[in-house]
Protein backbone atom coordinates (compact mmCIF):
# COMPACT_ATOMS: atom_id res chain seq x y z
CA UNK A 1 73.76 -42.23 -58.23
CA UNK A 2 73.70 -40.45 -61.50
CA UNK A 3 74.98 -36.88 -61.89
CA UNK A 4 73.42 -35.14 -65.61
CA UNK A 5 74.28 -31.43 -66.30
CA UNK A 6 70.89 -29.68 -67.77
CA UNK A 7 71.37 -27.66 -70.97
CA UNK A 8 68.23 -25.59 -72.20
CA UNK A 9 68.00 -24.34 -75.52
CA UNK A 10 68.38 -20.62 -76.49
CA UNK A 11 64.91 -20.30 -78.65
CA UNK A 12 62.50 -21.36 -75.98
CA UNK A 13 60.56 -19.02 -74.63
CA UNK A 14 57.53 -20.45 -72.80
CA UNK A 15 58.02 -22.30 -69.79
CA UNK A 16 56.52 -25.52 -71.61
CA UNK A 17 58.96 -25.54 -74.27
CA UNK A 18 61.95 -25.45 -72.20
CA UNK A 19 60.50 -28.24 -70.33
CA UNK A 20 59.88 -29.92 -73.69
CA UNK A 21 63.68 -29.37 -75.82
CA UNK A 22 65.46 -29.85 -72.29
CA UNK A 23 68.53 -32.02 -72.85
CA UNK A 24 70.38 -33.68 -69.93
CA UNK A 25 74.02 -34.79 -70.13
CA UNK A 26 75.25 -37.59 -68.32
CA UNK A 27 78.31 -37.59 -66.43
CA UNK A 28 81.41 -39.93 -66.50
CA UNK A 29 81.84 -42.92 -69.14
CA UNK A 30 80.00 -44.09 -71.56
CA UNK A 31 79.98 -47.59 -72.33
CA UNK A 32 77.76 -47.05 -75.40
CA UNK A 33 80.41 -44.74 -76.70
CA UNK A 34 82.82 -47.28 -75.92
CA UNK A 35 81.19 -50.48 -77.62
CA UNK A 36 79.43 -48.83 -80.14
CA UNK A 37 82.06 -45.97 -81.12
CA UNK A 38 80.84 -44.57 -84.89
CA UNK A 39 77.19 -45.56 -84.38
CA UNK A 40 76.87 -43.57 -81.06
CA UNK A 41 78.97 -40.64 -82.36
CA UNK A 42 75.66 -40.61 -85.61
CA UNK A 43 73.18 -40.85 -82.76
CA UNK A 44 74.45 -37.92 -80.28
CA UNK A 45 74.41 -35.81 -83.81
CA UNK A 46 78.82 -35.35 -82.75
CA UNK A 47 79.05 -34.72 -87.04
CA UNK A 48 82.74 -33.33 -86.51
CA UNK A 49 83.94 -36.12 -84.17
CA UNK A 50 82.17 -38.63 -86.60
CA UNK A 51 84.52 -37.32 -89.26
CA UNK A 52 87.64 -37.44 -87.13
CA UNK A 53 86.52 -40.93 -86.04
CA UNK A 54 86.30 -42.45 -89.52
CA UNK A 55 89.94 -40.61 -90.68
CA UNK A 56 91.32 -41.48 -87.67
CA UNK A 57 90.36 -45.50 -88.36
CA UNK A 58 91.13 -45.08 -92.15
CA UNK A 59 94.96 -43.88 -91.58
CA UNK A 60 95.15 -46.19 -88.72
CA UNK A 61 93.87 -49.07 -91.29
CA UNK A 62 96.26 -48.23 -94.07
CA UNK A 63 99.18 -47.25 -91.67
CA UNK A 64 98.80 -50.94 -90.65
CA UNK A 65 98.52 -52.72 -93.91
CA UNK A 66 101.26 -50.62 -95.20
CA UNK A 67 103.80 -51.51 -91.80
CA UNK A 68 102.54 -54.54 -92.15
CA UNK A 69 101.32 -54.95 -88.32
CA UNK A 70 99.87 -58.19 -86.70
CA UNK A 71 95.95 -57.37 -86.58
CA UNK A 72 95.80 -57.91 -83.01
CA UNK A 73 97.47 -54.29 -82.76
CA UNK A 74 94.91 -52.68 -84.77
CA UNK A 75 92.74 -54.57 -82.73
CA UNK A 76 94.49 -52.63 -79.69
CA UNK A 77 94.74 -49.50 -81.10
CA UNK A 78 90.46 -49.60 -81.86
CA UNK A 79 90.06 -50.50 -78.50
CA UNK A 80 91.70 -47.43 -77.01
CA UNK A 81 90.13 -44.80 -79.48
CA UNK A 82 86.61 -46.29 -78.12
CA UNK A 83 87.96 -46.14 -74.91
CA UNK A 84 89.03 -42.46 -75.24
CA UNK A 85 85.41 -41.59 -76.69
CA UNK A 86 83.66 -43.46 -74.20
CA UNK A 87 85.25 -40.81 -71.41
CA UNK A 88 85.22 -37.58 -73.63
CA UNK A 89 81.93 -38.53 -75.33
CA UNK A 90 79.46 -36.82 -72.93
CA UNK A 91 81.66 -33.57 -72.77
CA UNK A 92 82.03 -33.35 -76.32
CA UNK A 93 78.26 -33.16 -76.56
CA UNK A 94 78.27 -30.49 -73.97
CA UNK A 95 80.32 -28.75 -75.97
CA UNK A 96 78.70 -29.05 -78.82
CA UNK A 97 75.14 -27.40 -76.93
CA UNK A 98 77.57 -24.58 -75.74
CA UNK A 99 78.49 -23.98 -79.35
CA UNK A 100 75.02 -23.51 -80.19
CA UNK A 101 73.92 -20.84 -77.59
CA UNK A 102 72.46 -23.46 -75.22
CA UNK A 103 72.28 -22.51 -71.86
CA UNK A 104 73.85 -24.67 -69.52
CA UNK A 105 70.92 -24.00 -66.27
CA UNK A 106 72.58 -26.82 -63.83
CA UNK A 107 73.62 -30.04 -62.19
CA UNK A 108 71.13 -32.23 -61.18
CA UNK A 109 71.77 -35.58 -59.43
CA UNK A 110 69.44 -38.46 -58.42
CA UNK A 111 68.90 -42.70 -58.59
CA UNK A 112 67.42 -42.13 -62.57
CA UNK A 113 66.98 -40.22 -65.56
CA UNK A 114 63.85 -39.03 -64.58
CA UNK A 115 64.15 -38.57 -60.64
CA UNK A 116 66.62 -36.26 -62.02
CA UNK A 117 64.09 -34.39 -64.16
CA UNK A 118 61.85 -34.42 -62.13
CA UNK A 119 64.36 -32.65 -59.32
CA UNK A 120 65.56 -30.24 -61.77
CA UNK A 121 62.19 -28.94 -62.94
CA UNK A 122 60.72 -28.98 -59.33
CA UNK A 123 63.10 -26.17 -58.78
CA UNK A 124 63.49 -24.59 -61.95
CA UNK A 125 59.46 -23.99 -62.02
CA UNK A 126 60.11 -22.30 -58.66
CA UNK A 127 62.96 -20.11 -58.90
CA UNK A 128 60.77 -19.09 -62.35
CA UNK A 129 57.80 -18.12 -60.37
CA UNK A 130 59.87 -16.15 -57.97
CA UNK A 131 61.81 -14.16 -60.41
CA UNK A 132 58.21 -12.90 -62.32
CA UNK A 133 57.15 -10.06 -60.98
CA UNK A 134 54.17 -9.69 -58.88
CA UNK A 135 51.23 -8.07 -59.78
CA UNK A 136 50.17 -4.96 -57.70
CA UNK A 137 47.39 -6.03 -55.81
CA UNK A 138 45.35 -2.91 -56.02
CA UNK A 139 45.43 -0.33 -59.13
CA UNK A 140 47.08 3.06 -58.08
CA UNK A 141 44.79 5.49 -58.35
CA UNK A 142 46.16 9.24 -58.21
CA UNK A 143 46.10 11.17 -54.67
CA UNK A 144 43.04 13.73 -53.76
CA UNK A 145 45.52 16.98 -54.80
CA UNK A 146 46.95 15.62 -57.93
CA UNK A 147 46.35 18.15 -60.75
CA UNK A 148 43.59 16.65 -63.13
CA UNK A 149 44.31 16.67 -66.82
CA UNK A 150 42.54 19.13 -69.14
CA UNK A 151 39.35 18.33 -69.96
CA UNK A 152 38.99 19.95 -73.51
CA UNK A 153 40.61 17.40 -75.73
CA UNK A 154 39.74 13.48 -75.73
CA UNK A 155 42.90 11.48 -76.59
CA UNK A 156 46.48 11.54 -75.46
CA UNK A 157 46.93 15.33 -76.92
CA UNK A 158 46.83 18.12 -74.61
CA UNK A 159 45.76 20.63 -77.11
CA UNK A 160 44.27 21.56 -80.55
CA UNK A 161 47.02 22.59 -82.42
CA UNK A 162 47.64 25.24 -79.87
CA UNK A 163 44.07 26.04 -79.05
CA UNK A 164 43.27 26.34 -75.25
């Protein structure tokens, strides 16, 4: 069973293009993270930890040419950086939507990707609809004593200039 948290972006306004710019975060480890490290970090848009990733690799590189280290450990050390993004990966992107005023609307939880969507708008369309207000069903219409207005002036003024 997958778990995704729902994060929905700050300049939607219409139902339609919430439902449209929607972005759902999956939780736990990422294996594409893990096996395909840099080239994941480019295609989840993480700019800053694609930085840190290639430093990171660069002084790791030269710190073992320079000791002098059996490849095999860099070989180790690689594996354990993936391994490190592939279980922070998916909460650095969340954090990354919080940084840019996304809203984080929910949890969601189903067998797929889109059972999952499909859960999370199901109820998101309805708790919409119930927080609209509802339109009165008949138009108020003033009570048999009310005082009418004055009918000497058309428009919103209640007066000519002072003039009764």
């Amino acid at each position: 069973m997958a778990i995704y948290t729902v994060h929905l972006p700050p300049e939607a306004t219409t139902p339609e293009a919430v439902a449209e710019k929607a972005v759902f975060v999956k939780e736990g480890f990422s294996f594409f993270g893990f096996a395909f490290t840099g080239l994941w970090l480019l295609a989840k848009r993480l700019w800053l930890m694609t930085a840190i990733y290639s430093g990171v690799l660069v002084l790791v590189t030269a710190a073992f040419m320079l000791l002098g280290l059996p490849p095999p450990a860099l070989g180790f050390i690689t594996f354990f950086i993936g391994l490190l993004i592939g279980l922070e990966g998916h909460e650095w992107q969340r954090r990354k939507y919080a940084r840019l005023g996304w809203v984080h609307a929910g949890t969601v939880s189903g067998p797929s990707l889109d059972e999952c969507e499909r859960r999370f708008f199901k109820d998101w369309t309805a708790t919409q609809r119930a927080q609209r207000p509802a339109l009165p069903s008949t138009p108020s219409v003033p009570a048999a004593g009310a005082a009418a207005a004055p009918q000497g002036v058309l428009g919103i003024f209640p007066s000519a200039r002072g003039q009764a």
